[in-house]
PDB file of N, CA and C in Angstrom:
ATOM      1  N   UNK A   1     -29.523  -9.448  72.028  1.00  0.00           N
ATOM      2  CA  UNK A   1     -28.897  -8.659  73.067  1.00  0.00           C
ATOM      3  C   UNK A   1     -29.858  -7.536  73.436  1.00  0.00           C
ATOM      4  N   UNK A   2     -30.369  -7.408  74.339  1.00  0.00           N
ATOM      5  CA  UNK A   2     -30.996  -6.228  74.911  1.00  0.00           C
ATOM      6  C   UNK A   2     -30.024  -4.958  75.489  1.00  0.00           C
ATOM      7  N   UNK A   3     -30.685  -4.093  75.266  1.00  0.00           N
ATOM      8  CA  UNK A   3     -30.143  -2.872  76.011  1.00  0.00           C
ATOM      9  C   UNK A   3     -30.827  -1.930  77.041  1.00  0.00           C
ATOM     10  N   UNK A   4     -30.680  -1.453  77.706  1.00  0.00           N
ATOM     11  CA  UNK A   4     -31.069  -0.362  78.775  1.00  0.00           C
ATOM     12  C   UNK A   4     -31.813   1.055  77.970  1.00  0.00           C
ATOM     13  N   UNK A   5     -33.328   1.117  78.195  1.00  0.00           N
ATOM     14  CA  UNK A   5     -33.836   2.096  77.733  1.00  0.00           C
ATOM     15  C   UNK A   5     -34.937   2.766  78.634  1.00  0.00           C
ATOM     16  N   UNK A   6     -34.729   2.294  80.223  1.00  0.00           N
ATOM     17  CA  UNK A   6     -35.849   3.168  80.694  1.00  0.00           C
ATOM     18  C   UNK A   6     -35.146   4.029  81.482  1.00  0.00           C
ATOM     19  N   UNK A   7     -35.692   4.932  82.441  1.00  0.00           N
ATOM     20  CA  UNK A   7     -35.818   5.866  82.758  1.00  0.00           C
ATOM     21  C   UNK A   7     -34.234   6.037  84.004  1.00  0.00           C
ATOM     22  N   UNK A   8     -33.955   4.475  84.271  1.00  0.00           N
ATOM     23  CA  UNK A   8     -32.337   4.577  84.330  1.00  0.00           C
ATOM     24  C   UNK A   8     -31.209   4.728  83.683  1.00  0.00           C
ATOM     25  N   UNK A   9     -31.209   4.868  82.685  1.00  0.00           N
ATOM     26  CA  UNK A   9     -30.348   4.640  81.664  1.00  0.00           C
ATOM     27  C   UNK A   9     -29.397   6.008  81.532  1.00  0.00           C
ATOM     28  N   UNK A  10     -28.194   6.148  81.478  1.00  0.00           N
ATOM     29  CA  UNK A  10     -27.408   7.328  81.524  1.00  0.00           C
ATOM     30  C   UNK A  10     -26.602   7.292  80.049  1.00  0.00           C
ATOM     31  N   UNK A  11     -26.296   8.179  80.134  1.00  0.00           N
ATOM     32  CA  UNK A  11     -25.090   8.181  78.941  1.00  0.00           C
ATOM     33  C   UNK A  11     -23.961   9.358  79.458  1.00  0.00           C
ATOM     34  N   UNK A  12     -22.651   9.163  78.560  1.00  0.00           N
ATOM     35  CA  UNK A  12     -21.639  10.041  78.973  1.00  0.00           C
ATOM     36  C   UNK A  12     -21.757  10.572  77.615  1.00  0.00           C
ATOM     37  N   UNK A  13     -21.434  12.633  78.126  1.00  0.00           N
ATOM     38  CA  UNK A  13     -20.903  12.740  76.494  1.00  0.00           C
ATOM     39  C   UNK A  13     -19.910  13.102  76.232  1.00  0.00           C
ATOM     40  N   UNK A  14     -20.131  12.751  74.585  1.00  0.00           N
ATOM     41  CA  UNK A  14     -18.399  12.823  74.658  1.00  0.00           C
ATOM     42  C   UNK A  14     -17.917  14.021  74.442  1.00  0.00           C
ATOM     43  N   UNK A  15     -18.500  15.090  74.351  1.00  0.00           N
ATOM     44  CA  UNK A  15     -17.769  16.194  74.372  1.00  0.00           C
ATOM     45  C   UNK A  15     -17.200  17.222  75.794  1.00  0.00           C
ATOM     46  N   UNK A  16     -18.258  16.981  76.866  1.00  0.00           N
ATOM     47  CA  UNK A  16     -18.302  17.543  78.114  1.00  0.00           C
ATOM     48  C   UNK A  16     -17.586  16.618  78.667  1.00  0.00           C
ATOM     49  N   UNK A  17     -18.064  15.019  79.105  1.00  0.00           N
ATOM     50  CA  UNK A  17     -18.330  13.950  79.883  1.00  0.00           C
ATOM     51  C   UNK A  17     -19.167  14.533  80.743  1.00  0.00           C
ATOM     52  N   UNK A  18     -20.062  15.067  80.718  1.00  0.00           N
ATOM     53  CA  UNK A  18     -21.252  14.983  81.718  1.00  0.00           C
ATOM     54  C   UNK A  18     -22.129  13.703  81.523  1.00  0.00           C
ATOM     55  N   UNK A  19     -22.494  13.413  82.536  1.00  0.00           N
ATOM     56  CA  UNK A  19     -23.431  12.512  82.833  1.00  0.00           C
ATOM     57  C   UNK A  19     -25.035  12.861  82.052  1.00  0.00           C
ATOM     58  N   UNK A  20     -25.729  12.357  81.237  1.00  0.00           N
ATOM     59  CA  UNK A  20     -26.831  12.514  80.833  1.00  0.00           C
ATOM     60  C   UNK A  20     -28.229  11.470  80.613  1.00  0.00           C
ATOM     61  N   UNK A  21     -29.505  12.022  80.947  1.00  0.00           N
ATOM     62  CA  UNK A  21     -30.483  10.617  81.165  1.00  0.00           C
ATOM     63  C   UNK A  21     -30.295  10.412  79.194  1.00  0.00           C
ATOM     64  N   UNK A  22     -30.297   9.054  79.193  1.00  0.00           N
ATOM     65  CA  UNK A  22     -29.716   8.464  77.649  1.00  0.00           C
ATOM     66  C   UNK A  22     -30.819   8.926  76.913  1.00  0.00           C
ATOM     67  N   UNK A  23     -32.096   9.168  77.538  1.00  0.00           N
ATOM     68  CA  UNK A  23     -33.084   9.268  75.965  1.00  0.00           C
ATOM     69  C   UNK A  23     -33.392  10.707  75.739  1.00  0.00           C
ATOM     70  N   UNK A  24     -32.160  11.464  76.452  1.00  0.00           N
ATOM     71  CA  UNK A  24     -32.387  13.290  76.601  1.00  0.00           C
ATOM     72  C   UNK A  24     -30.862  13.195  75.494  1.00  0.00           C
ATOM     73  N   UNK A  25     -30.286  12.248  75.071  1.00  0.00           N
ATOM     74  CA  UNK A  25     -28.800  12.426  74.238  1.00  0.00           C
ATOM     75  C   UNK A  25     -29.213  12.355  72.963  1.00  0.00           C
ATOM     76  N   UNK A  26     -28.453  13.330  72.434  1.00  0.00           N
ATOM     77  CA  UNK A  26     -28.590  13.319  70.796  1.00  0.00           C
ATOM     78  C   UNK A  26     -27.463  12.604  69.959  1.00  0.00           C
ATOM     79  N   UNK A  27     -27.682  12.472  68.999  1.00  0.00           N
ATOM     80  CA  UNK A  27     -26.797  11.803  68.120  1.00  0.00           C
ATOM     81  C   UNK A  27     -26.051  12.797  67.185  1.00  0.00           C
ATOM     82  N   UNK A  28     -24.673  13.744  67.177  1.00  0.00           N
ATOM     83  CA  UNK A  28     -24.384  14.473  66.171  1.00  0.00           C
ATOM     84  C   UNK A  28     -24.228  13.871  64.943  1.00  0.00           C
ATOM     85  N   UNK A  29     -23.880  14.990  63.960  1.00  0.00           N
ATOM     86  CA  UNK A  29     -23.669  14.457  62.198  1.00  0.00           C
ATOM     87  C   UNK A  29     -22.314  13.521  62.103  1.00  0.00           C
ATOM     88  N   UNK A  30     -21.204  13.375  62.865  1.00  0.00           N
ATOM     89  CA  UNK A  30     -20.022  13.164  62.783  1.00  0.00           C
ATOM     90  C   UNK A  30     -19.918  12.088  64.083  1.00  0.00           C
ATOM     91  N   UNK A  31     -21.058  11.094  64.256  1.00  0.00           N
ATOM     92  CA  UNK A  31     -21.484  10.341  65.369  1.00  0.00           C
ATOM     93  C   UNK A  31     -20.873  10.778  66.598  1.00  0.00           C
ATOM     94  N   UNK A  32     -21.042  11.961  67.743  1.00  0.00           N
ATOM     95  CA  UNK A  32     -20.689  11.785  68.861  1.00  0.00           C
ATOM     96  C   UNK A  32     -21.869  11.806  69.400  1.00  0.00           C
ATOM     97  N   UNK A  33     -22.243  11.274  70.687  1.00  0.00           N
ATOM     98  CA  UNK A  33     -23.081  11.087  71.427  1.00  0.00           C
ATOM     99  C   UNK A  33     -22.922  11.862  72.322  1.00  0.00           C
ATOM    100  N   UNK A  34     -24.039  13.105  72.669  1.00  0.00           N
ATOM    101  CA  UNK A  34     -23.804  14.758  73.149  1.00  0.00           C
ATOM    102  C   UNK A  34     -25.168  14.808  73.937  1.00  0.00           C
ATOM    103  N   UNK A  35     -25.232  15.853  75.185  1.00  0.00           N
ATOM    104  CA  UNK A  35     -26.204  15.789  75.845  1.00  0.00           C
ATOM    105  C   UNK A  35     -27.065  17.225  74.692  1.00  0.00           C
ATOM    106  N   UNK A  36     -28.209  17.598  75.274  1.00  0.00           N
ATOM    107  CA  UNK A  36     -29.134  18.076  74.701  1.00  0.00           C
ATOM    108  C   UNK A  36     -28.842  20.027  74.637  1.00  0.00           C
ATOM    109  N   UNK A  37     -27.604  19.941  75.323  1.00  0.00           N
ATOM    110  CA  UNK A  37     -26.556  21.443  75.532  1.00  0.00           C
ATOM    111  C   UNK A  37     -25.427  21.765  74.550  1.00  0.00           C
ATOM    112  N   UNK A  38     -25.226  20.552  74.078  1.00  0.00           N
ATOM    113  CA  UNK A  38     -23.788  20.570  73.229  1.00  0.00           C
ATOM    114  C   UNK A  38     -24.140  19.914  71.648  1.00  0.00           C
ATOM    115  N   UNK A  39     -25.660  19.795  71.583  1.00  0.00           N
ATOM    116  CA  UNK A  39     -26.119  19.598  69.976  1.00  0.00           C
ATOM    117  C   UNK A  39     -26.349  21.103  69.068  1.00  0.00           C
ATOM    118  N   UNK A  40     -25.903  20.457  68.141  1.00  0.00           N
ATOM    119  CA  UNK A  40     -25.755  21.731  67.093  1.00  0.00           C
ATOM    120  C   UNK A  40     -26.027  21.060  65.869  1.00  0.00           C
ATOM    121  N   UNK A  41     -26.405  21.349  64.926  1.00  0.00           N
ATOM    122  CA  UNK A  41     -26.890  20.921  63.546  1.00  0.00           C
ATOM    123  C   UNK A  41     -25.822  20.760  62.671  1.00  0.00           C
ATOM    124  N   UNK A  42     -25.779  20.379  61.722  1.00  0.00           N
ATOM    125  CA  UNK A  42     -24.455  20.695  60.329  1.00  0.00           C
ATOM    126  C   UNK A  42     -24.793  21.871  60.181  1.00  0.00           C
ATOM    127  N   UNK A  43     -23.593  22.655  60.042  1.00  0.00           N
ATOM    128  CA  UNK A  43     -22.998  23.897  59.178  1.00  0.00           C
ATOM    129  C   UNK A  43     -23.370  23.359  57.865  1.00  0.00           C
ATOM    130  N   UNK A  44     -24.148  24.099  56.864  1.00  0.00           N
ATOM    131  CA  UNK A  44     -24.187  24.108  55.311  1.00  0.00           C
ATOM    132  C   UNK A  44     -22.934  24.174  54.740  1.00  0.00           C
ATOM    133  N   UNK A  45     -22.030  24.644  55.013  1.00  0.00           N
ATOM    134  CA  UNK A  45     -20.593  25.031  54.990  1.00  0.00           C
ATOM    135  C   UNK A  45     -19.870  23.850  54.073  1.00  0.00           C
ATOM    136  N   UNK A  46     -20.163  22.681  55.278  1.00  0.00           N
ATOM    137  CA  UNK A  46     -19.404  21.931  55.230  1.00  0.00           C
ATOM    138  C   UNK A  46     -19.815  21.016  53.909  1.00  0.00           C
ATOM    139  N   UNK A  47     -20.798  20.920  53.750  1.00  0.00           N
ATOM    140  CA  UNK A  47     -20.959  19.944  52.440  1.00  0.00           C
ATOM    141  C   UNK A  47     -21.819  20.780  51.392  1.00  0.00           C
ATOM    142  N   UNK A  48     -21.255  21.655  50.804  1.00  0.00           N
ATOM    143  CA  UNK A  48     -21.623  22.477  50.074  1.00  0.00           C
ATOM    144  C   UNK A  48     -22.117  21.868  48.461  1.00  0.00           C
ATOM    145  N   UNK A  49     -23.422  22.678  48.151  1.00  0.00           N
ATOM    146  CA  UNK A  49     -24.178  21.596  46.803  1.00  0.00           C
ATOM    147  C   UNK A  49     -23.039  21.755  45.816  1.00  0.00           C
ATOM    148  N   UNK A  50     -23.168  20.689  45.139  1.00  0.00           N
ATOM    149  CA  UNK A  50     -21.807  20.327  43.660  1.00  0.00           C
ATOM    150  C   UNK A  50     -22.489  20.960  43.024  1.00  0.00           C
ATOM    151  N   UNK A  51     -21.605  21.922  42.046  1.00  0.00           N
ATOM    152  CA  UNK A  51     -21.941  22.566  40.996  1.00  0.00           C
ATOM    153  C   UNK A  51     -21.875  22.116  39.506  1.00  0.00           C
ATOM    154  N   UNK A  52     -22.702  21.962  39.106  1.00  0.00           N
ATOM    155  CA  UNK A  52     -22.763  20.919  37.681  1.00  0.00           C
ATOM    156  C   UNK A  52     -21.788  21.300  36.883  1.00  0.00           C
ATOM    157  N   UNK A  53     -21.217  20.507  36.232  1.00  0.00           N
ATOM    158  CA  UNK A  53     -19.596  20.542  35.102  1.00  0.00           C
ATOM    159  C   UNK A  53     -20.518  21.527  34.090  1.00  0.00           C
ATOM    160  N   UNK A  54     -19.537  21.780  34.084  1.00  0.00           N
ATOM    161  CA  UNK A  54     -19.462  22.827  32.258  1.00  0.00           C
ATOM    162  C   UNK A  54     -19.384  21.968  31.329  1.00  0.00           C
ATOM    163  N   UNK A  55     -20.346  22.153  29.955  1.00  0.00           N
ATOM    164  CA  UNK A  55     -20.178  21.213  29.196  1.00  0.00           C
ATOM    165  C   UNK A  55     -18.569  21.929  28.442  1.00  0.00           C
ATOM    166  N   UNK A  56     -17.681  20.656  28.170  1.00  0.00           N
ATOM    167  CA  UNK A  56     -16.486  20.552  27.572  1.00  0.00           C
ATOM    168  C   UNK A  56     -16.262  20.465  25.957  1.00  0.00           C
ATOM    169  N   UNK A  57     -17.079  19.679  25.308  1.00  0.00           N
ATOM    170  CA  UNK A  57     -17.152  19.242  24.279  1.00  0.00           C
ATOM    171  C   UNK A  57     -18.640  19.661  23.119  1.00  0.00           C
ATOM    172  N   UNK A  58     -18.641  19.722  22.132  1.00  0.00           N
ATOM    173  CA  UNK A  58     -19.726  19.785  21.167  1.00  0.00           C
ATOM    174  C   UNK A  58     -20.093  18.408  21.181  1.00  0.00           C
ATOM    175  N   UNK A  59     -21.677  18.236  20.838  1.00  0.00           N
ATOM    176  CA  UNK A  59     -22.293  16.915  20.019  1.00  0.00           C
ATOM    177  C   UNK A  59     -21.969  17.156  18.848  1.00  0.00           C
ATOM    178  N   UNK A  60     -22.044  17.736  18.290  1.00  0.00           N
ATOM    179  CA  UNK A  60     -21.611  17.580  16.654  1.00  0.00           C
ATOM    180  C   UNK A  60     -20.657  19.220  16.333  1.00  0.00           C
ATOM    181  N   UNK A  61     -19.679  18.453  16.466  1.00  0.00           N
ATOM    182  CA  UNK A  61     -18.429  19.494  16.253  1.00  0.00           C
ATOM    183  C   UNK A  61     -17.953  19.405  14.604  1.00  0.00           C
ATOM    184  N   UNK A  62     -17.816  20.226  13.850  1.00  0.00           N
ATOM    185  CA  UNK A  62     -17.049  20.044  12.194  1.00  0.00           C
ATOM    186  C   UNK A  62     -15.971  21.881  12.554  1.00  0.00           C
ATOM    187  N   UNK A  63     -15.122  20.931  11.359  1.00  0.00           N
ATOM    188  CA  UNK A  63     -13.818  22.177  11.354  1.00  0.00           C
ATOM    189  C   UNK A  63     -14.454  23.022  10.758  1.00  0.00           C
ATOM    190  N   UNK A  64     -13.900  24.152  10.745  1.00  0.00           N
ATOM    191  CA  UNK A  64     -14.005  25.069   9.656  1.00  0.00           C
ATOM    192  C   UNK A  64     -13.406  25.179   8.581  1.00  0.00           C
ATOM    193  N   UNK A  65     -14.260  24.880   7.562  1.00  0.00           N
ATOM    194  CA  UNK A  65     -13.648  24.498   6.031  1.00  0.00           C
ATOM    195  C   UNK A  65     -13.144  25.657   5.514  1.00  0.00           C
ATOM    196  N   UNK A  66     -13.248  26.701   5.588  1.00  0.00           N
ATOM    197  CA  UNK A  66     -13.163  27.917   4.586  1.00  0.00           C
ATOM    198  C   UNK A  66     -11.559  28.119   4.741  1.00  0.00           C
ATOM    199  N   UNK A  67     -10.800  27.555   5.866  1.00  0.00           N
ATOM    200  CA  UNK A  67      -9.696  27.726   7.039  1.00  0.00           C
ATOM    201  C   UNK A  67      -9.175  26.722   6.433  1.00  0.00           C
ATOM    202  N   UNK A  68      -9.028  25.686   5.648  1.00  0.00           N
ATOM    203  CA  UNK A  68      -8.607  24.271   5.052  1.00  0.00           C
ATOM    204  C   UNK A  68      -7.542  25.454   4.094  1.00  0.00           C
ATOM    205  N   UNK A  69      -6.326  24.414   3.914  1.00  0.00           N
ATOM    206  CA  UNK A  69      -5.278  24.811   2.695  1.00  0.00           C
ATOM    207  C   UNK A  69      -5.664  24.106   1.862  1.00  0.00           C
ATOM    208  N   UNK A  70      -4.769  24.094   0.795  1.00  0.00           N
ATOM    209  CA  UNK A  70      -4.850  23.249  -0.376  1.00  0.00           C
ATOM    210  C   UNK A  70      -5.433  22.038  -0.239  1.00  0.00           C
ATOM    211  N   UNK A  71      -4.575  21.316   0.169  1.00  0.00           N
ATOM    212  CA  UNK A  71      -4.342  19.705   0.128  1.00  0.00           C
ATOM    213  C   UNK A  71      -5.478  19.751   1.382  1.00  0.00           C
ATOM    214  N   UNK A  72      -6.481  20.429   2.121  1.00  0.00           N
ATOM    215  CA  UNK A  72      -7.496  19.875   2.705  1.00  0.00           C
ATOM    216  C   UNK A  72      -6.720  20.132   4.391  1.00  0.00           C
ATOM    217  N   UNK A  73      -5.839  20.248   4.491  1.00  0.00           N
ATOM    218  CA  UNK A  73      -5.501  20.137   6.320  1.00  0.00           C
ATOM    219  C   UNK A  73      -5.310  21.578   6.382  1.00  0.00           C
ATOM    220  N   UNK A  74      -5.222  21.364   7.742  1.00  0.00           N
ATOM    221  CA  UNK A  74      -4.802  23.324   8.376  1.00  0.00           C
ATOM    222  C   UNK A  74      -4.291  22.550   9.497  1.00  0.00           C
ATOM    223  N   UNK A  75      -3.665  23.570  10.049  1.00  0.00           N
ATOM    224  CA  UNK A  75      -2.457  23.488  11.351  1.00  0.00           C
ATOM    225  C   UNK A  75      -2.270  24.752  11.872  1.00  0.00           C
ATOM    226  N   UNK A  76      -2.108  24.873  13.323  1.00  0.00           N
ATOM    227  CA  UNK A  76      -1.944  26.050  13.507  1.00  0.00           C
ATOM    228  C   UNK A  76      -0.359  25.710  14.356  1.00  0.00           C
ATOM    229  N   UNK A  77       0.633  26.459  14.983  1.00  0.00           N
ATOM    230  CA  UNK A  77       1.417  26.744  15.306  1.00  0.00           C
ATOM    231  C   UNK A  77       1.539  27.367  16.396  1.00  0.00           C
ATOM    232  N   UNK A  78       1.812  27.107  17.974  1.00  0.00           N
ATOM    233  CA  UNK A  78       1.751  28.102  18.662  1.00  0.00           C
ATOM    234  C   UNK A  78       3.453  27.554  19.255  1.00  0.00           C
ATOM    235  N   UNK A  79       3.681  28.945  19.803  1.00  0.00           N
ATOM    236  CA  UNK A  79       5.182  29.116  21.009  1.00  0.00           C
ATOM    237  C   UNK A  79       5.278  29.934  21.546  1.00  0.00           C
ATOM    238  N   UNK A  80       5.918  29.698  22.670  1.00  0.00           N
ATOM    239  CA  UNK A  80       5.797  30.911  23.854  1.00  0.00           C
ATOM    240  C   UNK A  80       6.713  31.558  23.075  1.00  0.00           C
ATOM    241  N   UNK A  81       7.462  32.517  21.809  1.00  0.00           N
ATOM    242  CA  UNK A  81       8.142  33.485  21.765  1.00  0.00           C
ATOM    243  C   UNK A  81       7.415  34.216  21.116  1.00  0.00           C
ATOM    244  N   UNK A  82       7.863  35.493  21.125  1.00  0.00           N
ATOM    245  CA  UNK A  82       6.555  36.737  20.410  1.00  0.00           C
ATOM    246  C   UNK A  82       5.216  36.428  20.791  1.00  0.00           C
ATOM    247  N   UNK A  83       4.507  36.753  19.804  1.00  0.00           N
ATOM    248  CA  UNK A  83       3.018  36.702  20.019  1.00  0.00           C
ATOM    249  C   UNK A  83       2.673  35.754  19.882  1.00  0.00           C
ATOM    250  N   UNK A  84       3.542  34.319  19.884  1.00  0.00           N
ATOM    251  CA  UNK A  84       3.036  33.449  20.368  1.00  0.00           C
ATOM    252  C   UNK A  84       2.225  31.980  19.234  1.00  0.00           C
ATOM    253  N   UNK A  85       1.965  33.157  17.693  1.00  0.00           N
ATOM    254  CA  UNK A  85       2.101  32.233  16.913  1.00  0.00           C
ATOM    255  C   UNK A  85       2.596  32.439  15.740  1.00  0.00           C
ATOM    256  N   UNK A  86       2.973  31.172  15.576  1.00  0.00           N
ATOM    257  CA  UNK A  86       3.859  31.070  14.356  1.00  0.00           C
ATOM    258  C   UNK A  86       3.106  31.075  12.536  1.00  0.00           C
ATOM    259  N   UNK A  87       2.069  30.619  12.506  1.00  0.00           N
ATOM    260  CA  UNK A  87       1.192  31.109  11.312  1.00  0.00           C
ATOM    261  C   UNK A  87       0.875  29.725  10.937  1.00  0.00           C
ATOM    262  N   UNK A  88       0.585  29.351   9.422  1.00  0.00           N
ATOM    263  CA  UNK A  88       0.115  27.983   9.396  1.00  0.00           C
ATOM    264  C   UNK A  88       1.111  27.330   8.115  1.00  0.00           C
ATOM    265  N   UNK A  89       2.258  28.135   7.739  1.00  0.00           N
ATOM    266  CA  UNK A  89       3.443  27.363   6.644  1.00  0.00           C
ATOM    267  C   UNK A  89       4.027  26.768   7.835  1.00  0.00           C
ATOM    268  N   UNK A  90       4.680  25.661   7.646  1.00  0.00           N
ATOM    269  CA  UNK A  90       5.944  25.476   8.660  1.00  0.00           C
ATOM    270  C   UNK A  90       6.919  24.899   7.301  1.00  0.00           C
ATOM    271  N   UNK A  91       8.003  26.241   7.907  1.00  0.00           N
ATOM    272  CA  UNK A  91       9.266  26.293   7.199  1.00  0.00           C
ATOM    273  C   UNK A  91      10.410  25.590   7.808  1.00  0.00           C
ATOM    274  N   UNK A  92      11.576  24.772   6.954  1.00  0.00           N
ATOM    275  CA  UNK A  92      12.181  23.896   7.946  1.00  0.00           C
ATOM    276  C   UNK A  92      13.913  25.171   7.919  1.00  0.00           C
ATOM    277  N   UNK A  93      13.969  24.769   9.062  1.00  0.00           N
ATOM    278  CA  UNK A  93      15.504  25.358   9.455  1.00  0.00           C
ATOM    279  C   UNK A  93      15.957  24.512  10.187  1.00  0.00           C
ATOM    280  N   UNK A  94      17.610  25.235  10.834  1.00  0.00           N
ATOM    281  CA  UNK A  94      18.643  23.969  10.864  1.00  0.00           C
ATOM    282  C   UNK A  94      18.326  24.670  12.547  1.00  0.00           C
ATOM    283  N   UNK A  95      19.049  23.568  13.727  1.00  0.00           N
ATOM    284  CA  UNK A  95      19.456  24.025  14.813  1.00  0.00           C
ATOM    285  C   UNK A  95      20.329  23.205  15.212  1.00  0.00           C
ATOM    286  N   UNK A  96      21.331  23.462  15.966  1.00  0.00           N
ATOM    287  CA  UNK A  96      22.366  22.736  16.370  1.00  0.00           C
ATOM    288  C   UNK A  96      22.663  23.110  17.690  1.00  0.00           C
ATOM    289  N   UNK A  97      22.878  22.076  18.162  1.00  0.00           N
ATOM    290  CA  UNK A  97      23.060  22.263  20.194  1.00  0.00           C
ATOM    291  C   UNK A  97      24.554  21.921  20.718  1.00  0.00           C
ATOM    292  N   UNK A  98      25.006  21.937  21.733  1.00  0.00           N
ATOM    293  CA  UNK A  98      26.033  21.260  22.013  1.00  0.00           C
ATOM    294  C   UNK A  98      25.907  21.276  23.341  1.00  0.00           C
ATOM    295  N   UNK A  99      26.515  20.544  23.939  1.00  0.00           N
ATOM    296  CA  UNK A  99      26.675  20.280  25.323  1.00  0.00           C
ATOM    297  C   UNK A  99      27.737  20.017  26.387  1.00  0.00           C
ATOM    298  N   UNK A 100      28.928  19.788  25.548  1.00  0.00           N
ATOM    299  CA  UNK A 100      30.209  20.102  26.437  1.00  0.00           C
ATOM    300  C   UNK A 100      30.808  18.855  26.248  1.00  0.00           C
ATOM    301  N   UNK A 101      31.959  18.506  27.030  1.00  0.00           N
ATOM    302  CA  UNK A 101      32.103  17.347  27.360  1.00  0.00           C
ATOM    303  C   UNK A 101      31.871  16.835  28.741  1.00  0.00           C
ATOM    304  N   UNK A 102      31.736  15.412  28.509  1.00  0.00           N
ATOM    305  CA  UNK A 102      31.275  14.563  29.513  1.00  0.00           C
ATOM    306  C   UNK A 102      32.638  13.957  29.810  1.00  0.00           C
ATOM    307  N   UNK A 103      32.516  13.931  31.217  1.00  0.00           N
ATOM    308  CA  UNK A 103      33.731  12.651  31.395  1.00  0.00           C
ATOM    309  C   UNK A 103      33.370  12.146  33.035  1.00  0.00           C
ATOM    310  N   UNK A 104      33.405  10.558  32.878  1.00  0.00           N
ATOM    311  CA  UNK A 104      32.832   9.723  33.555  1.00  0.00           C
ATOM    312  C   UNK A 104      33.979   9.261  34.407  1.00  0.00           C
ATOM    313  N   UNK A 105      34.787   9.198  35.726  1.00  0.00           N
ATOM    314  CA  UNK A 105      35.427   8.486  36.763  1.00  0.00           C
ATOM    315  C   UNK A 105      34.949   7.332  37.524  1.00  0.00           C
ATOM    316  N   UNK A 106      35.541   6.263  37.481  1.00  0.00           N
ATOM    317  CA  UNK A 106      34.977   4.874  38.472  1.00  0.00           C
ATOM    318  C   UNK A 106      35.966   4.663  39.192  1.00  0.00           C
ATOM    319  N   UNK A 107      35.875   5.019  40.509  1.00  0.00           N
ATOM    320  CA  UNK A 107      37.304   4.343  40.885  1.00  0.00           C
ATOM    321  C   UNK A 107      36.656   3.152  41.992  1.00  0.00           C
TER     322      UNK A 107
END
């Protein structure tokens, strides 16, 4: 397929629709086809450089032993009440809930 590239050749753009000689048209970043009045470059803005991740994790991570209980484990305890933690015994207590009664109709 051939196309039209000499010195007849027009183009419309698409931002004006003015009439323009085709090899005076530019090509924008976001493909519109624009006369040589209505080209503008990318804004840096828009595709701004990625900022490299934070490393997340250790290569060679070990607990802290000195922090071990007896039997070798540690645990810590946290909850949103008070300051938030609870220490590293966990003591057992009772709790009891209730909820009302339920009663279900089908008619």
């Amino acid at each position: 397929m051939a196309f039209a590239s000499n010195k007849n050749a027009y183009g419309i753009c698409d931002i004006t629709g003015f009439r323009y000689k085709l090899a005076d048209m530019k090509l924008t970043w976001n493909g519109l086809l624009v006369g040589p009045d209505q080209w503008s470059p990318k804004e840096p803005q828009i595709d701004p450089k990625p900022k490299p991740a934070d490393a997340e994790a250790l290569r060679i991570s070990r607990p802290d032993q000195a922090a071990d209980g007896e039997d070798g484990t540690f645990f810590q305890v946290y909850t949103n009440v008070g300051l938030g933690r609870l220490g590293t015994t966990l003591q057992t207590f009772g709790l009891t809930t209730t909820l009302g009664n339920v009663e279900v109709t089908i008619t």
